[in-house]
Protein backbone atom coordinates (compact mmCIF):
# COMPACT_ATOMS: atom_id res chain seq x y z
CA UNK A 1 -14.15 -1.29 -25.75
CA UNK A 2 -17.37 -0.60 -27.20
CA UNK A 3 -20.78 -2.57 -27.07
CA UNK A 4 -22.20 -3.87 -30.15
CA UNK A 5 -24.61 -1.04 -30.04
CA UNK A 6 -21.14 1.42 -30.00
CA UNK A 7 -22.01 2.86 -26.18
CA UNK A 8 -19.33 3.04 -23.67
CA UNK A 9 -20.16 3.64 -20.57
CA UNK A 10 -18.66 6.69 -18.15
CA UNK A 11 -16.95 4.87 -14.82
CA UNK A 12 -17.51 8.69 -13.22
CA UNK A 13 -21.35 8.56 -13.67
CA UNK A 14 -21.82 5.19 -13.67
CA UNK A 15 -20.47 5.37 -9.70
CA UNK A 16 -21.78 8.91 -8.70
CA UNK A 17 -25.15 8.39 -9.36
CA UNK A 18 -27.33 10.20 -6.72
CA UNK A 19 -29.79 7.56 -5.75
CA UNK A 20 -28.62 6.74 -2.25
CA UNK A 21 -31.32 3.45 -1.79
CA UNK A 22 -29.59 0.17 -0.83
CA UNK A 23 -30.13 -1.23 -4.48
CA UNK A 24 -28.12 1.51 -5.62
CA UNK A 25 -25.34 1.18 -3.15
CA UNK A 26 -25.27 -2.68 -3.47
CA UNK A 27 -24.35 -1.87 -7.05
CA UNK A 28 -21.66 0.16 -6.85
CA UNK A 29 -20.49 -1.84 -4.42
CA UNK A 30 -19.89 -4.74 -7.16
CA UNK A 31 -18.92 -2.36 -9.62
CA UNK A 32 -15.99 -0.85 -7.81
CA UNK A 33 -15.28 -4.68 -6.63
CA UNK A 34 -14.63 -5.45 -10.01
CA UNK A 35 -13.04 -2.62 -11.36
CA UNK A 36 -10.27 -2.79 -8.49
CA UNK A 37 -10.08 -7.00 -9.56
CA UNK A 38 -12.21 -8.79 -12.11
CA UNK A 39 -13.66 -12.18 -9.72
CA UNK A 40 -15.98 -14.55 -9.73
CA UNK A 41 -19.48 -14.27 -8.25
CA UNK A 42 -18.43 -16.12 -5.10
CA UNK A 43 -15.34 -13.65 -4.56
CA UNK A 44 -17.64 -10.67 -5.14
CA UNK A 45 -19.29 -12.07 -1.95
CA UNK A 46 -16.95 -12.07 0.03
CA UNK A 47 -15.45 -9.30 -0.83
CA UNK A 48 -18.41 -7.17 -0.33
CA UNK A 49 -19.78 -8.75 2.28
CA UNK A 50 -23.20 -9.19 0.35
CA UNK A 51 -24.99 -12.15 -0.15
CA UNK A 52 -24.32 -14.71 -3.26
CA UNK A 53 -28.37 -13.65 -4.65
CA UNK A 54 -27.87 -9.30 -4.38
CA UNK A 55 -24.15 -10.21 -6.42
CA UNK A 56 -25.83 -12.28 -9.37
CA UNK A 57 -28.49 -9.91 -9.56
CA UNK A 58 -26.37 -7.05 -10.09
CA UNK A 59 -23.76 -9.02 -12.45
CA UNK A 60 -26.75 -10.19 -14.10
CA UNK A 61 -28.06 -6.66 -14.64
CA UNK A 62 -24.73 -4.96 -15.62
CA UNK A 63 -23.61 -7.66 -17.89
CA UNK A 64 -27.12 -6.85 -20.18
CA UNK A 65 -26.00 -3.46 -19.79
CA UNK A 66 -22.37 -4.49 -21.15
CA UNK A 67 -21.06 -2.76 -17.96
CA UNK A 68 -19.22 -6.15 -16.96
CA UNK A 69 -17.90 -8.76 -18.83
CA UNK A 70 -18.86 -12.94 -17.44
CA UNK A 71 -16.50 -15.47 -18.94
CA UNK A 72 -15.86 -19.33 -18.41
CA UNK A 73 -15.82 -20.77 -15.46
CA UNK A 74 -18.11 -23.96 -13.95
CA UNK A 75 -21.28 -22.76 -13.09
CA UNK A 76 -22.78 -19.46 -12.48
CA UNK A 77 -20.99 -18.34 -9.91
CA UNK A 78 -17.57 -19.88 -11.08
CA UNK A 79 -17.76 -17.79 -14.15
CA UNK A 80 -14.90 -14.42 -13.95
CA UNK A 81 -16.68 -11.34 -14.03
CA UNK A 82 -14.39 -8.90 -15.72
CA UNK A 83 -15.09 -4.37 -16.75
CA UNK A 84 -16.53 -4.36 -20.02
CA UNK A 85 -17.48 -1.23 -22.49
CA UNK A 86 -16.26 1.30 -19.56
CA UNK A 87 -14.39 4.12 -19.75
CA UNK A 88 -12.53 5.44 -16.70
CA UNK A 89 -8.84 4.84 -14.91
CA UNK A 90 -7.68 5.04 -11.32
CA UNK A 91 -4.73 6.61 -9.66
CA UNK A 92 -2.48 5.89 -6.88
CA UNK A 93 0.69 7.80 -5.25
CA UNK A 94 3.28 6.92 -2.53
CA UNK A 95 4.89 9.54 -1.47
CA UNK A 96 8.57 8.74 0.03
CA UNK A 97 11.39 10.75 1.78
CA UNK A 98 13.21 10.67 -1.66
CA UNK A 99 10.83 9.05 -3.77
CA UNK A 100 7.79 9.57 -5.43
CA UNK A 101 5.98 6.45 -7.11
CA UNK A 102 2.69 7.35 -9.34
CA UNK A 103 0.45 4.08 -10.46
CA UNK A 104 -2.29 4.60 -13.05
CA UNK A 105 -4.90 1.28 -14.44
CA UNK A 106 -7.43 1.41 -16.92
CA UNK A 107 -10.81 0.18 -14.92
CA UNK A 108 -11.34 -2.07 -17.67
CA UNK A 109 -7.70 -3.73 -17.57
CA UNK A 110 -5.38 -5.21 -15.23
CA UNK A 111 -1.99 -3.77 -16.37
CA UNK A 112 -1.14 -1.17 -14.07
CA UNK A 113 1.56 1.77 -15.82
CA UNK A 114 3.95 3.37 -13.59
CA UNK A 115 6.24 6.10 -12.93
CA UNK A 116 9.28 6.90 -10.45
CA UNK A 117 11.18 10.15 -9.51
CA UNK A 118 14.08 10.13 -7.30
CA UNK A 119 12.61 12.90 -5.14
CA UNK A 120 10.18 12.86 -2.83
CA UNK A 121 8.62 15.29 0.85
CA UNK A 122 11.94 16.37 1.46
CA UNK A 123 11.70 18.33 -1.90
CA UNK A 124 8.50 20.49 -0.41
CA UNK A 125 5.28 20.01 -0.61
CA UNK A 126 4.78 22.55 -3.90
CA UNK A 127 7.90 20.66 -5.53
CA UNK A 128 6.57 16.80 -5.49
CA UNK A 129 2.90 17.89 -5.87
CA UNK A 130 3.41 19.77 -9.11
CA UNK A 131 5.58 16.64 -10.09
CA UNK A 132 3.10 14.26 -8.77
CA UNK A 133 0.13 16.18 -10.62
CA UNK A 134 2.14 16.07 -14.34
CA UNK A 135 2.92 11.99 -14.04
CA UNK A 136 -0.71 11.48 -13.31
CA UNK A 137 -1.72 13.51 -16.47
CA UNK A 138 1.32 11.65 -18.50
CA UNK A 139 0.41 8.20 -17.18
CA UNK A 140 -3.20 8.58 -17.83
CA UNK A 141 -2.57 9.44 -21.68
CA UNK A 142 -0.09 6.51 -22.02
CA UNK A 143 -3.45 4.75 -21.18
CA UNK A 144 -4.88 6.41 -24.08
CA UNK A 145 -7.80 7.96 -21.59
CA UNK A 146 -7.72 11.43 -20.67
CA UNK A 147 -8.12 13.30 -17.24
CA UNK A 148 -11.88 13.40 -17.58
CA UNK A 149 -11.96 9.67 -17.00
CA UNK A 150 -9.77 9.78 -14.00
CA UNK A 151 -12.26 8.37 -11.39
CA UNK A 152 -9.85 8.60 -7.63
CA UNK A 153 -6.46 9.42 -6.95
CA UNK A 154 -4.91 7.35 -3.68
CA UNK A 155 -2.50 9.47 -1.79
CA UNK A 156 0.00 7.47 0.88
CA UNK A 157 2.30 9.92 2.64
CA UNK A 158 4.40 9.47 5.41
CA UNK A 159 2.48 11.23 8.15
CA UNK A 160 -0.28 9.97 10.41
CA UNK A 161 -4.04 10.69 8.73
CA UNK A 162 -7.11 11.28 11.02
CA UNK A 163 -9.34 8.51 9.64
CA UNK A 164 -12.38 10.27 10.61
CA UNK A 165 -11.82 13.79 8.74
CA UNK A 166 -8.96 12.70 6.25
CA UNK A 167 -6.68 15.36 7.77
CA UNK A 168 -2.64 15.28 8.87
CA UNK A 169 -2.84 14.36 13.00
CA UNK A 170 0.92 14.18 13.30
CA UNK A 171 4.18 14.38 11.30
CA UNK A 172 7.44 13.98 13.32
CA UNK A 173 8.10 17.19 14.54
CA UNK A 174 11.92 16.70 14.49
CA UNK A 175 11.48 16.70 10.08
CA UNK A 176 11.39 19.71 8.56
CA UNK A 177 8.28 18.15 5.98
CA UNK A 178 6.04 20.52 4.28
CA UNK A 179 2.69 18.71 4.54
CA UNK A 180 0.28 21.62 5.04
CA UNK A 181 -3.10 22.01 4.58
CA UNK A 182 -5.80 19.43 3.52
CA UNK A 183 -4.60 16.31 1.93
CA UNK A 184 -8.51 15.64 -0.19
CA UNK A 185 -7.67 19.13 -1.68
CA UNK A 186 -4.19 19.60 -2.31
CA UNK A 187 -4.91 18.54 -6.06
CA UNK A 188 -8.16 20.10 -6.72
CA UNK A 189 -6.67 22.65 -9.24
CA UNK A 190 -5.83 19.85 -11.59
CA UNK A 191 -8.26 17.45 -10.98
CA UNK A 192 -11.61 19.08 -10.29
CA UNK A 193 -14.41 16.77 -8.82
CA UNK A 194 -12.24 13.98 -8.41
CA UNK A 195 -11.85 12.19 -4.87
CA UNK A 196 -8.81 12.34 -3.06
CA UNK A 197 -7.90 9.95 -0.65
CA UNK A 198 -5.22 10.04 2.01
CA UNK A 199 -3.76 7.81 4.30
CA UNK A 200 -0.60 6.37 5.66
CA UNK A 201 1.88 5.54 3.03
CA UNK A 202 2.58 2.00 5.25
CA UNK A 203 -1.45 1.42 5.49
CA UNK A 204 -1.91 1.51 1.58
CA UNK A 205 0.97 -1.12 1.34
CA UNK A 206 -0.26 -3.66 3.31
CA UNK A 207 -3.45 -2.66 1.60
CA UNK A 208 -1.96 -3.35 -1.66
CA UNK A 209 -0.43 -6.70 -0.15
CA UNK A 210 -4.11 -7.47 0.68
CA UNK A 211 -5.88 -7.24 -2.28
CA UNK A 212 -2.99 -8.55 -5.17
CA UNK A 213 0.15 -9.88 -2.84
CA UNK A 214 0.87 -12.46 -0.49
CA UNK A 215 -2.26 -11.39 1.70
CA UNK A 216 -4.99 -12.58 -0.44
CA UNK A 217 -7.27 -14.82 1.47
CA UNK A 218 -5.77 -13.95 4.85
CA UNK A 219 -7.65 -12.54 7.81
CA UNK A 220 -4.86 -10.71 9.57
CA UNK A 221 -1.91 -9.09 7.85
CA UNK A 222 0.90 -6.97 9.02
CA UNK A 223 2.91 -5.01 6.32
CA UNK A 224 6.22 -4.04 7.92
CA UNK A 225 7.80 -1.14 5.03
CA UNK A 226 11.32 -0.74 5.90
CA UNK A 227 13.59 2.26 3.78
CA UNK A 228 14.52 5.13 5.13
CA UNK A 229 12.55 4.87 8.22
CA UNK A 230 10.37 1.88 9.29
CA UNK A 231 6.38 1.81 9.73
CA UNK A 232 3.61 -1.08 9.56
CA UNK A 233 -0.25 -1.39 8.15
CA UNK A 234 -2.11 -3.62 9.72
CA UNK A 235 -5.21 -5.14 8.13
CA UNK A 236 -7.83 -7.78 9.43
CA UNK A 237 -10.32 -9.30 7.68
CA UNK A 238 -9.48 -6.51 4.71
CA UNK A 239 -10.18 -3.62 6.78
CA UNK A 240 -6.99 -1.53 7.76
CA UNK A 241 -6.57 -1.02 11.81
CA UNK A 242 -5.51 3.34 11.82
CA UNK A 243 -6.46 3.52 15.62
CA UNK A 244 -8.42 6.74 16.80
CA UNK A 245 -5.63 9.06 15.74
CA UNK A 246 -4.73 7.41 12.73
CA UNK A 247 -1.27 6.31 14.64
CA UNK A 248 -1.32 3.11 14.47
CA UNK A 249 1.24 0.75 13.10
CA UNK A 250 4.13 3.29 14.21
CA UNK A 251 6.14 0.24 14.49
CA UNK A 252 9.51 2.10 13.92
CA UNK A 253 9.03 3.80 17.06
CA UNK A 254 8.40 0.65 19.22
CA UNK A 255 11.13 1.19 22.18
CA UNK A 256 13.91 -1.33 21.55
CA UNK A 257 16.61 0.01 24.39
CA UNK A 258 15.22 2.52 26.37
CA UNK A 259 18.74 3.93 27.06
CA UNK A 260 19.83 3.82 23.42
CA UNK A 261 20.30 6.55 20.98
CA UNK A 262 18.44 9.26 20.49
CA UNK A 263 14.56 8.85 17.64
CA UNK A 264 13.94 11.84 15.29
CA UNK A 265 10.27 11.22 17.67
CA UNK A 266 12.31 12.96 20.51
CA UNK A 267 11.83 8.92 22.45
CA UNK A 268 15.55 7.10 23.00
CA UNK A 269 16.02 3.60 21.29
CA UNK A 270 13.78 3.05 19.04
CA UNK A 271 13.55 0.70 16.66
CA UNK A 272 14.22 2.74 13.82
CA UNK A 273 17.41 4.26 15.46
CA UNK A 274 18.51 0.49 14.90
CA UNK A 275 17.39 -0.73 11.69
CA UNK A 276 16.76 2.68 9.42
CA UNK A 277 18.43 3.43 6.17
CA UNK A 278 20.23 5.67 7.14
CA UNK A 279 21.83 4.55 10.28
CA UNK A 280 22.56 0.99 8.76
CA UNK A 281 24.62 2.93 5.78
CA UNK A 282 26.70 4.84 8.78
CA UNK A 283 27.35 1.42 10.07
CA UNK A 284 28.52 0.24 7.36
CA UNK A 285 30.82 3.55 6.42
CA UNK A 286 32.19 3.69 10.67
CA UNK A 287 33.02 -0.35 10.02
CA UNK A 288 35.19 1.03 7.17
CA UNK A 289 36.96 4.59 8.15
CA UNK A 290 40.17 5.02 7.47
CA UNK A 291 40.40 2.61 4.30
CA UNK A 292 40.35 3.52 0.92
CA UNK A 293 37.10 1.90 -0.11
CA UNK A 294 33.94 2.41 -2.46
CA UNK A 295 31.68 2.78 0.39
CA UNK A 296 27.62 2.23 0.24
CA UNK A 297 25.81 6.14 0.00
CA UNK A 298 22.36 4.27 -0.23
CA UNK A 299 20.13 1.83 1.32
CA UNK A 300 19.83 0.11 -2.29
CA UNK A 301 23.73 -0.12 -2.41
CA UNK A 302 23.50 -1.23 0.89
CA UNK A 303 21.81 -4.09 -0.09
CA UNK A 304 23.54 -4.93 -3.61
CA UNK A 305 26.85 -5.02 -1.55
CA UNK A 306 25.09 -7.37 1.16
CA UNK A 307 24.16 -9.63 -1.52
CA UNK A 308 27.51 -10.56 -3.53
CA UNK A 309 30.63 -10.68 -0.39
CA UNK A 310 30.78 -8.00 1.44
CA UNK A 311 30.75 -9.44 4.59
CA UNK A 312 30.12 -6.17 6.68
CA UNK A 313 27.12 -5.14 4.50
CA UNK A 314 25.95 -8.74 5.12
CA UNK A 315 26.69 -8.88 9.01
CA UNK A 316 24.87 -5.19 9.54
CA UNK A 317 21.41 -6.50 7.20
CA UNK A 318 21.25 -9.25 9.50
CA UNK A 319 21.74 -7.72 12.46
CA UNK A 320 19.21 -5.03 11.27
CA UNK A 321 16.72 -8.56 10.48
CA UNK A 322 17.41 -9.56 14.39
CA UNK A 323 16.23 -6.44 15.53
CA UNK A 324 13.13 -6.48 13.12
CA UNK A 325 12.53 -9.86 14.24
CA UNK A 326 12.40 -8.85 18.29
CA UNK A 327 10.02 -6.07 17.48
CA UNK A 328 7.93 -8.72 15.44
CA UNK A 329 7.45 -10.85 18.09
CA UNK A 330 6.61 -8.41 20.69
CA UNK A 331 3.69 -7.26 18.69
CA UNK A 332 2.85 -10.23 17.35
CA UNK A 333 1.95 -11.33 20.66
CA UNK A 334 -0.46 -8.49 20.94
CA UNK A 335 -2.00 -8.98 17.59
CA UNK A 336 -1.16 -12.73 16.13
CA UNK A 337 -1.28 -12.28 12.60
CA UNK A 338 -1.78 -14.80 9.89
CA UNK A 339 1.05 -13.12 7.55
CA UNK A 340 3.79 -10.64 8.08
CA UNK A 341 4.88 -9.24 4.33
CA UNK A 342 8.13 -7.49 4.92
CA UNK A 343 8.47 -4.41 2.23
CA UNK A 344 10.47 -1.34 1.24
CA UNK A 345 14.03 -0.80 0.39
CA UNK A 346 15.02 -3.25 3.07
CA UNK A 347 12.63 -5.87 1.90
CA UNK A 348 14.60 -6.57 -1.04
CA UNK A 349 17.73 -8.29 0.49
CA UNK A 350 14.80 -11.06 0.98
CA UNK A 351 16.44 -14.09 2.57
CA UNK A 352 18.98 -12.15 3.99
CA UNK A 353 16.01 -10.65 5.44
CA UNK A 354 13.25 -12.68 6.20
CA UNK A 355 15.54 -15.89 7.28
CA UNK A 356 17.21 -14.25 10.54
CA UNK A 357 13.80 -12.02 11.20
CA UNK A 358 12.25 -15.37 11.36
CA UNK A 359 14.20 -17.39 13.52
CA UNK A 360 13.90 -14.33 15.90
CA UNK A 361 10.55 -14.16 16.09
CA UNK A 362 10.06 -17.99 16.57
CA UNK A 363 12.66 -17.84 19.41
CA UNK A 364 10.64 -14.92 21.10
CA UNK A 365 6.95 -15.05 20.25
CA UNK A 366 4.66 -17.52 22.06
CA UNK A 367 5.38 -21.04 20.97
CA UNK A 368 1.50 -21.49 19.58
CA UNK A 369 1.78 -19.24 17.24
CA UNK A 370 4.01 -22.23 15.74
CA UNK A 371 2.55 -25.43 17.08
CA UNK A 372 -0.18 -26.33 14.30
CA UNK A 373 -0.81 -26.52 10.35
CA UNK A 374 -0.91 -22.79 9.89
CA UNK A 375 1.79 -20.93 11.20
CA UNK A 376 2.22 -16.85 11.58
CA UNK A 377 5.06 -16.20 9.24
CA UNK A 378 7.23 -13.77 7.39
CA UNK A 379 7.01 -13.41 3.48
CA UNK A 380 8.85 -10.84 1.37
CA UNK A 381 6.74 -8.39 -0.37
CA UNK A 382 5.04 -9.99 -3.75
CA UNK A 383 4.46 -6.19 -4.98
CA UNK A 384 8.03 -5.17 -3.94
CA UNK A 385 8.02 -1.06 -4.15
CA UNK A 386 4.72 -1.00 -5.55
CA UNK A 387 2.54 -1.82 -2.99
CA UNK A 388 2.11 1.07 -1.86
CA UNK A 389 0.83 3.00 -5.09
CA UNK A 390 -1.17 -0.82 -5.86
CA UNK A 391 -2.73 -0.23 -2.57
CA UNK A 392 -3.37 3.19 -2.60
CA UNK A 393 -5.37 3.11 -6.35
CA UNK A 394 -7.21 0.14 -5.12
CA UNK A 395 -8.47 1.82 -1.87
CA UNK A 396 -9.61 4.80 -3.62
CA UNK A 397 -11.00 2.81 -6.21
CA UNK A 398 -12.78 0.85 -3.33
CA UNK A 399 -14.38 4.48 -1.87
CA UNK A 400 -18.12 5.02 -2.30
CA UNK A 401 -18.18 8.79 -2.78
CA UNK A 402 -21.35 10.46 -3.44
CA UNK A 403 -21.54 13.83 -5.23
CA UNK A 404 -23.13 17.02 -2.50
């Protein structure tokens, strides 16, 4: 989009300008407000924790400039404050066992593009980065932008990120994963000068969740990601929890049976020795040695199975949403959330899901969580599998990074 006097603005300069004076910051605090959501003025607010007079100053300023865009709406502040003549587009990656899911939005739009490969860190860190890198540069042209615009990339991968220096503090040492070296640099070569940010594949989810799910407008929110293996975010009042290590939310290795089988963590009965992909597909194949069957290779067939009438596929999701349940309630007595959003490959069964997980975690969670007008409860994921990318290109988005 262009203004009537033809300029389009730069998102890159418009957000790395040097000034560091709280007007300054203020303003790109709005602008990257709206670019990850067009909002009105009182959203803005809360959003950015400003006050309702610095937020209509600065829409004021930027919509003379043609930066944003104010439409309808009652009022001032009622009015939707949308990107206008601005040129730029955001990026954000989840990065799987054996998937790889790339996100790409205009900053001026609100249809997000995306891309999936069946591979993911098991492939190497050289295989899915170089694979990574070209869907970025395919998705941004679909956009009709090029690289030069991109303005942050969002990185989830499943390893545990130091949220004070943006650096791998722990990968299970039992998985042969490839994740060396910096995260922030690991795609300098193709994308020079643009900001890299890493984090917990499970923490942009629930981030994601947050901002366009099931989480809007709720102070605490736990996002339980269930696939292959099973991990958590956990968000309150918009700000994700990582603990000083970066290790929390490591729900999947929450001890369920301290004498039962053996974690990839080197720890005995953990949760996700109970409920993971893969060990609710060897259920399902033991239940059924010996006969000639079809049998489930996947979680996803897994699932499909559980949801027409096969009864052992059925019986060994709910059993799996029992066990989910029990671990629910034991930290939900710790941390009480509004919302649990329950995501991943697993999420997908829904109610054969989120019914039994709920009735356990009534049953063993402390009876006020229950007792009044707003109940903590259990929702399947609104974004489905693309939370995580959603989350991750909205967080980056959301980073004030200032050029050296």
């Amino acid at each position: 989009m262009t203004t009537q006097d033809g300029k389009v603005h730069d998102a890159r300069e418009l957000l790395s300008t040097r000034s560091d004076s709280i007007r300054a910051a203020n303003k790109r605090k709005v602008l990257r407000a709206v670019m990850i959501q067009p909002s009105t003025q009182v959203q803005i607010a809360k959003r950015t924790h400003l006050s309702q007079g610095t937020v209509s100053g600065v829409v004021q300023e930027l919509e003379a400039e043609r930066v944003f865009r104010v439409d309808g709406g009652d009022g001032e502040r009622g009015k939707r404050v949308s990107i206008g003549s601005v040129r730029g587009v955001a990026a954000g990656v989840e990065v799987g066992h054996d998937r790889l899911t790339v996100a790409v939005r205009r900053v001026d739009s609100e249809d997000t593009l995306h891309r999936v490969v069946n591979f993911g860190v098991t492939q190497g860190l050289d295989t899915w980065r170089r694979e990574c890198a070209q869907m970025i540069k395919d998705l941004v042209a679909d956009t009709g932008l090029g690289t030069e615009h991109l303005v942050s990339i969002g990185l989830g991968i499943p390893a545990a990120i130091d949220p004070r220096s943006g650096e791998i503090s722990q990968v299970a040492a039992s998985l042969d994963w490839d994740l060396q070296g910096s995260p922030p640099r690991w795609f300098a070569r193709d994308f020079p000068n643009v900001p890299v940010i890493p984090d917990n594949e499970c923490n942009f989810a629930a981030y994601g969740e947050h901002v366009y799910g099931h989480g809007r407008d709720r102070e605490t929110l736990l996002f339980v990601k269930s696939s292959a293996g099973i991990g958590a975010g956990f968000l309150i009042g918009g700000n994700i929890i990582r603990g000083r290590h970066g290790l929390a939310g490591e729900i999947g290795h929450l001890t369920m049976d301290p004498r039962g089988d053996f974690c990839r963590c080197g720890s005995r009965g953990c949760l996700e020795t109970l409920v993971g992909g893969t060990r609710l597909v060897e259920q399902v194949r033991r239940a059924y040695a010996g006969y000639h069957r079809d049998l489930p290779s996947s979680l996803e067939n897994l699932i499909e199975r559980a949801k027409g009438n096969d009864n052992v596929c059925r019986n060994v999701v709910r059993v799996a949403a029992d066990n989910i349940g029990l671990a629910l309630a034991r930290v939900s007595n710790i941390i009480n959330p509004d919302l649990i959003v329950i995501g991943g490959e697993l999420g997908r069964a829904g109610d054969l899901v989120i019914g039994p997980a709920s009735e356990t975690l009534r049953r063993n969670a402390l009876e006020g969580m229950f007792a009044h007008s707003e109940p903590t409860e259990i929702k399947q994921s609104d974004l489905g599998m693309l939370a995580g990318p959603r989350g991750a290109l909205a967080f980056a988005l959301n980073v004030d990074h200032q050029p050296s």
